[in-house]
N, C-alpha and C. Protein backbone atom coordinates (compact mmCIF):
# COMPACT_ATOMS: atom_id res chain seq x y z
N UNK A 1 0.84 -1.17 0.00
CA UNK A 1 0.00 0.00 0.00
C UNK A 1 0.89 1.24 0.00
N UNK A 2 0.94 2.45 -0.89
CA UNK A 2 1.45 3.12 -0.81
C UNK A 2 1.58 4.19 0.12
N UNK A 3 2.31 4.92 0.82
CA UNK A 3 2.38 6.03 1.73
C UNK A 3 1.04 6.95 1.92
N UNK A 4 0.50 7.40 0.76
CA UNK A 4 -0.33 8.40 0.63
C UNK A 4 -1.99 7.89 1.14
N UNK A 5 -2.25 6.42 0.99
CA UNK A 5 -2.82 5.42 1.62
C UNK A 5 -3.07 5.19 2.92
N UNK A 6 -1.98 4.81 3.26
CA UNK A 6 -1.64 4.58 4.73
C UNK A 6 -1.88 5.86 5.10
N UNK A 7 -1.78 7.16 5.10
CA UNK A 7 -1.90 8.25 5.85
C UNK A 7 -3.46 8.41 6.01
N UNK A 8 -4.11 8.13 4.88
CA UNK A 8 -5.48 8.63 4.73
C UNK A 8 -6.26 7.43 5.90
N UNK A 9 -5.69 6.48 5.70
CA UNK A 9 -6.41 4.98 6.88
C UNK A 9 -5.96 5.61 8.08
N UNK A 10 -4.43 6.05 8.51
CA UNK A 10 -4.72 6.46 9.88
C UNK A 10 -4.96 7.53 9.92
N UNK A 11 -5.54 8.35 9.38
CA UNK A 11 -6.64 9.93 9.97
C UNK A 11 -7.77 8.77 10.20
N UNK A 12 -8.13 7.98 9.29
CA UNK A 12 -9.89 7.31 9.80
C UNK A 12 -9.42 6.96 11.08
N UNK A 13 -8.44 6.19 11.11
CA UNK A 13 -8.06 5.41 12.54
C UNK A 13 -8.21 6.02 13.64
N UNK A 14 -7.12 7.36 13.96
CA UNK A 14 -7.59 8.14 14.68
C UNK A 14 -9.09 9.03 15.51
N UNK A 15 -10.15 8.65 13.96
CA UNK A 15 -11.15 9.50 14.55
C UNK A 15 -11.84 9.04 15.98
N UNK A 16 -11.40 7.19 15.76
CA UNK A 16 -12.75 6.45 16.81
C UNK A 16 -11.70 7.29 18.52
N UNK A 17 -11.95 7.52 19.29
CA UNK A 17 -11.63 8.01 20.07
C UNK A 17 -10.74 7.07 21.35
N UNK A 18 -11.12 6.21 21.03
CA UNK A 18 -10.37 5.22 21.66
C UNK A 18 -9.04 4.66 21.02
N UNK A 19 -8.96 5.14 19.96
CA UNK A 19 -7.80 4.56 18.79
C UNK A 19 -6.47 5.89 19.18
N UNK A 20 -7.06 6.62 19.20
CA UNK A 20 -6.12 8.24 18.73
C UNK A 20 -4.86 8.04 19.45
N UNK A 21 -4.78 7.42 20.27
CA UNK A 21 -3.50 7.29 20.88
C UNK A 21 -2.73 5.51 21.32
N UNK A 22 -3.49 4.77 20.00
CA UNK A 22 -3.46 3.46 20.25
C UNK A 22 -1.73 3.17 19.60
N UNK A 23 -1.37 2.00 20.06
CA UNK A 23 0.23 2.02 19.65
C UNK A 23 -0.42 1.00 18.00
N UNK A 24 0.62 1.56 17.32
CA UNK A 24 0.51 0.86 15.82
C UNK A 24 -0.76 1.98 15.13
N UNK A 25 -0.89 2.92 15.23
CA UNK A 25 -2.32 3.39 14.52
C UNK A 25 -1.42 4.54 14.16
N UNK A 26 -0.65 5.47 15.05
CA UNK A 26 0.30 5.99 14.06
C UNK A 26 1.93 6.50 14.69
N UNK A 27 2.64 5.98 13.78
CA UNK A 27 2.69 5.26 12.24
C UNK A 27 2.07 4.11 11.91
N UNK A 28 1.33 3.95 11.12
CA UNK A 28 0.34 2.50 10.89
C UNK A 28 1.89 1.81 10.41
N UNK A 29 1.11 0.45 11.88
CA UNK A 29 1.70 -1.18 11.83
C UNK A 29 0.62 -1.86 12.24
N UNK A 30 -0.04 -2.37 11.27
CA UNK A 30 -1.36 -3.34 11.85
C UNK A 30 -1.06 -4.03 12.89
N UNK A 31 0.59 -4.77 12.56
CA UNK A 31 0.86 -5.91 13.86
C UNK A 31 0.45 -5.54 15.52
N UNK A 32 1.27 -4.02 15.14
CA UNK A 32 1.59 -3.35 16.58
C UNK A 32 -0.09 -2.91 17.11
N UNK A 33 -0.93 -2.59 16.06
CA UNK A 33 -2.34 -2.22 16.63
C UNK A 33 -3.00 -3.60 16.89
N UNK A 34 -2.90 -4.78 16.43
CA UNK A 34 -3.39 -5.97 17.05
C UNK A 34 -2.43 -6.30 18.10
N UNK A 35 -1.48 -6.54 18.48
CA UNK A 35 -1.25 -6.94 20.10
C UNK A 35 -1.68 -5.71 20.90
N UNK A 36 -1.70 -4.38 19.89
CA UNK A 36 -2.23 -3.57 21.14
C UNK A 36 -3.78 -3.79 22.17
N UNK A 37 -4.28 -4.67 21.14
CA UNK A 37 -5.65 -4.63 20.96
C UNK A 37 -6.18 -6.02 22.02
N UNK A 38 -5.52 -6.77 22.02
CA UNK A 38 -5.36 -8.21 22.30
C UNK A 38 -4.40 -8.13 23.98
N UNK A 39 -4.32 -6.80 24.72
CA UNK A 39 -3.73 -6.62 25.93
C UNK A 39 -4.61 -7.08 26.25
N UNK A 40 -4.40 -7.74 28.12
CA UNK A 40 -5.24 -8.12 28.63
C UNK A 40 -5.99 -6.75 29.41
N UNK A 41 -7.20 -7.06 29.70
CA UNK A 41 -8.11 -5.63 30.32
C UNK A 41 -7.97 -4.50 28.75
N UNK A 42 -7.55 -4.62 27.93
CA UNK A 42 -8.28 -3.97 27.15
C UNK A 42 -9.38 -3.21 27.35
N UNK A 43 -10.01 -1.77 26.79
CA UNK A 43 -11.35 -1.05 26.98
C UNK A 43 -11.80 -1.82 25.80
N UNK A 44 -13.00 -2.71 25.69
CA UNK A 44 -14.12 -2.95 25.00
C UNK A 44 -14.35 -2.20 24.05
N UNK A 45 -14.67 -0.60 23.77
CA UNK A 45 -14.89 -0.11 23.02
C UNK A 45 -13.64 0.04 21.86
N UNK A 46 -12.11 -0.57 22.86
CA UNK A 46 -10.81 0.34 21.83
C UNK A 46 -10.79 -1.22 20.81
N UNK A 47 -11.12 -2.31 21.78
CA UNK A 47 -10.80 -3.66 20.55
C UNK A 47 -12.01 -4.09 19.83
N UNK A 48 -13.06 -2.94 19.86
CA UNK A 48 -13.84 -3.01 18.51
C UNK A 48 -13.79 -2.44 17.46
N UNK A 49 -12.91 -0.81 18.34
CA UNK A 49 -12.30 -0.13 17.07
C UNK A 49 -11.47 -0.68 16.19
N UNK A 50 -10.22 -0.96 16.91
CA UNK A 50 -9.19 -2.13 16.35
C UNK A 50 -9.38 -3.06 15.56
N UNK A 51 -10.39 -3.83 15.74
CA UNK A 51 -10.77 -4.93 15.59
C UNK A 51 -11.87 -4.60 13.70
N UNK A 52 -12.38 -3.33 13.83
CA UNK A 52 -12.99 -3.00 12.43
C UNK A 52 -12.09 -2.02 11.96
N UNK A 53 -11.11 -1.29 11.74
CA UNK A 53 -9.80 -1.11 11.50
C UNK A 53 -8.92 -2.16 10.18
N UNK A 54 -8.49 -3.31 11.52
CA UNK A 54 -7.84 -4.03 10.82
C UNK A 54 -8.69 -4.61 9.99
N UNK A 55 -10.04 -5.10 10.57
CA UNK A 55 -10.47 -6.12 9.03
C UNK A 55 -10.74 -5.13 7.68
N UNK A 56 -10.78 -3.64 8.14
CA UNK A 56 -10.66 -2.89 7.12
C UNK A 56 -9.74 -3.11 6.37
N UNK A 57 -8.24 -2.98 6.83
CA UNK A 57 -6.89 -3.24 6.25
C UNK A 57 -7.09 -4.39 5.80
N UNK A 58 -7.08 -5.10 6.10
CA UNK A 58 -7.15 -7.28 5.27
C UNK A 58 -7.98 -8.20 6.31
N UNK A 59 -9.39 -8.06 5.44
CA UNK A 59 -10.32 -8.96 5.43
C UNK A 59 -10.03 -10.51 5.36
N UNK A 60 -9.19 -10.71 5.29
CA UNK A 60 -9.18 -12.10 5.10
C UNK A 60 -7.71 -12.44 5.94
N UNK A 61 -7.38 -11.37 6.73
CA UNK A 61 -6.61 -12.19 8.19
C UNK A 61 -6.65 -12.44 9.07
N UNK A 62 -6.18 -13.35 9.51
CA UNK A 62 -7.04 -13.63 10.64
C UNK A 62 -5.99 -13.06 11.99
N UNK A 63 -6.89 -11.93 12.38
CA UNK A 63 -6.18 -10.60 13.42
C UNK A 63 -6.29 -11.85 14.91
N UNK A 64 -5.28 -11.38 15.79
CA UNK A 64 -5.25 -12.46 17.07
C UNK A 64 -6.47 -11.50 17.89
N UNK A 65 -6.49 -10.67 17.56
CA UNK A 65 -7.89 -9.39 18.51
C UNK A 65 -8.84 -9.95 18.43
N UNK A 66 -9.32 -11.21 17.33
CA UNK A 66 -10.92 -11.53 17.18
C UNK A 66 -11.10 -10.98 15.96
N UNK A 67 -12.42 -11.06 15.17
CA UNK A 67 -13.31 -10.78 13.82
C UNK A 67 -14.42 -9.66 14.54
N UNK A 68 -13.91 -8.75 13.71
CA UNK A 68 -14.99 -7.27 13.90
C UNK A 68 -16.46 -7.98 14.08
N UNK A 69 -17.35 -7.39 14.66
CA UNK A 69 -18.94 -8.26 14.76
C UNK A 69 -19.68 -6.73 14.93
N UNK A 70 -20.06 -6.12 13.98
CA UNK A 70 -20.80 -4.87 13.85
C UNK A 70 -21.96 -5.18 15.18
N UNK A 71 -22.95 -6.00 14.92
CA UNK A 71 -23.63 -5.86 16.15
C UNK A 71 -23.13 -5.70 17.88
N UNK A 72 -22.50 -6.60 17.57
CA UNK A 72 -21.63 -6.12 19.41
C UNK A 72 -20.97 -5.13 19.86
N UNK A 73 -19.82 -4.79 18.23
CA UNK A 73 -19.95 -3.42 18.54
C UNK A 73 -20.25 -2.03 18.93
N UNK A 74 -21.64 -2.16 18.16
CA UNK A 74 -22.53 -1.05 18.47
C UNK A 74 -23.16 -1.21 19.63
N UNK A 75 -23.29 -2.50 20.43
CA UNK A 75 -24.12 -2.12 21.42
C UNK A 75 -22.59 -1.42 22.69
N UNK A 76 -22.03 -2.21 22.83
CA UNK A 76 -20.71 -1.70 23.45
C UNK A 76 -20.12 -0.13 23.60
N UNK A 77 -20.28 -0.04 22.15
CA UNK A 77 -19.80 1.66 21.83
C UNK A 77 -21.09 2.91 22.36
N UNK A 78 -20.12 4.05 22.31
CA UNK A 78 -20.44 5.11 23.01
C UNK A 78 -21.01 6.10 21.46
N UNK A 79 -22.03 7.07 21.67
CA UNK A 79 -22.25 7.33 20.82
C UNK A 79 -21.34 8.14 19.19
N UNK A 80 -20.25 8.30 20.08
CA UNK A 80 -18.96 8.77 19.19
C UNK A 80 -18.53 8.09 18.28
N UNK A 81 -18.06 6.65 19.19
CA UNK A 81 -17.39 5.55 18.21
C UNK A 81 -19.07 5.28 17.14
N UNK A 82 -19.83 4.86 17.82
CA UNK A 82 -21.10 4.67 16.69
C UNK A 82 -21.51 5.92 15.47
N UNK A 83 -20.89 7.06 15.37
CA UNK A 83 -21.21 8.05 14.32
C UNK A 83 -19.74 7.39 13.82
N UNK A 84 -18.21 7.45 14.61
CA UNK A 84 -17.73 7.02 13.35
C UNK A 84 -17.60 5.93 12.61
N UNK A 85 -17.95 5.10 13.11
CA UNK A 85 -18.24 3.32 12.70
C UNK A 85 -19.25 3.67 11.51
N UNK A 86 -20.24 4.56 11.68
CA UNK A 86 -21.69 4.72 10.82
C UNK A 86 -20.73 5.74 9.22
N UNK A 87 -20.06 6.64 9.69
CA UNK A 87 -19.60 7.63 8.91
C UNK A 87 -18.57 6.36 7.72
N UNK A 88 -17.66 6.05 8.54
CA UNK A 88 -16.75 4.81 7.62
C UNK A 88 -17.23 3.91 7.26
N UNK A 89 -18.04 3.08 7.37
CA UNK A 89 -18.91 1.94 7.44
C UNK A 89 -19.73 2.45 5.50
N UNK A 90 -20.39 3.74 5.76
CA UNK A 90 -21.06 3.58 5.24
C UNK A 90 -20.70 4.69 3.72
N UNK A 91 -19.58 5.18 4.04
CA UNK A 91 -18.81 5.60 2.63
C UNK A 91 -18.26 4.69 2.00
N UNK A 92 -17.53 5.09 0.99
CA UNK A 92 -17.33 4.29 -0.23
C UNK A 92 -15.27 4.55 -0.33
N UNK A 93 -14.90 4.35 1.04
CA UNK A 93 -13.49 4.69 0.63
C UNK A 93 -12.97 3.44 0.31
N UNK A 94 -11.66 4.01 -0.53
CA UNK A 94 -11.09 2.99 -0.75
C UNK A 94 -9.49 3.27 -0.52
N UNK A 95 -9.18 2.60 -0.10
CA UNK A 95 -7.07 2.44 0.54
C UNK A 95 -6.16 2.50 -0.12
N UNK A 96 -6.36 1.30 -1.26
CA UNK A 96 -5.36 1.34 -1.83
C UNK A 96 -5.35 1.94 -2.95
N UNK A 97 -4.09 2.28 -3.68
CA UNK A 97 -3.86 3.40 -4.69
C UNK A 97 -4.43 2.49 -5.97
């Protein structure tokens, strides 16, 4: 993925509020944002962010954080993370160049 990519994924990254200061989100390292994510006592709301993030980045890996689950998410999340989950979720971006 090119540079210009990666910058635009972590501004999304940043918005969920629980992310903004997550390790691996920036400079984006997916690795480093899944063990971040996968601490024990984790906040609930930060490894759902994480957790729909990465399957953003590659859908088809299998992250050690768990598989994003939109419904649990939303009930979990605070109305912040749920506008930006709703805002990304439901545009049409795309990552790679």
């Amino acid at each position: 993925m090119e540079k210009h990519s990666e910058l635009r994924f972590m501004n999304h990254a940043v918005r969920f509020p629980s992310l903004a200061e997550a390790d691996g989100v920036w400079p984006w390292n997916p690795v480093r944002l899944d063990d971040w994510a996968t601490e024990i006592g984790r906040d609930k709301k930060a490894l759902h962010a994480a957790r729909f993030m990465l399957q953003r980045w590659n859908s088809g890996f299998s992250w050690e954080c768990g598989r994003f689950e939109a419904r649990i998410a939303i009930q979990c999340w605070d109305n912040c993370h749920r506008h930006v989950f709703l805002d990304l979720a439901t545009s049409n971006l795309v990552y790679a160049a």
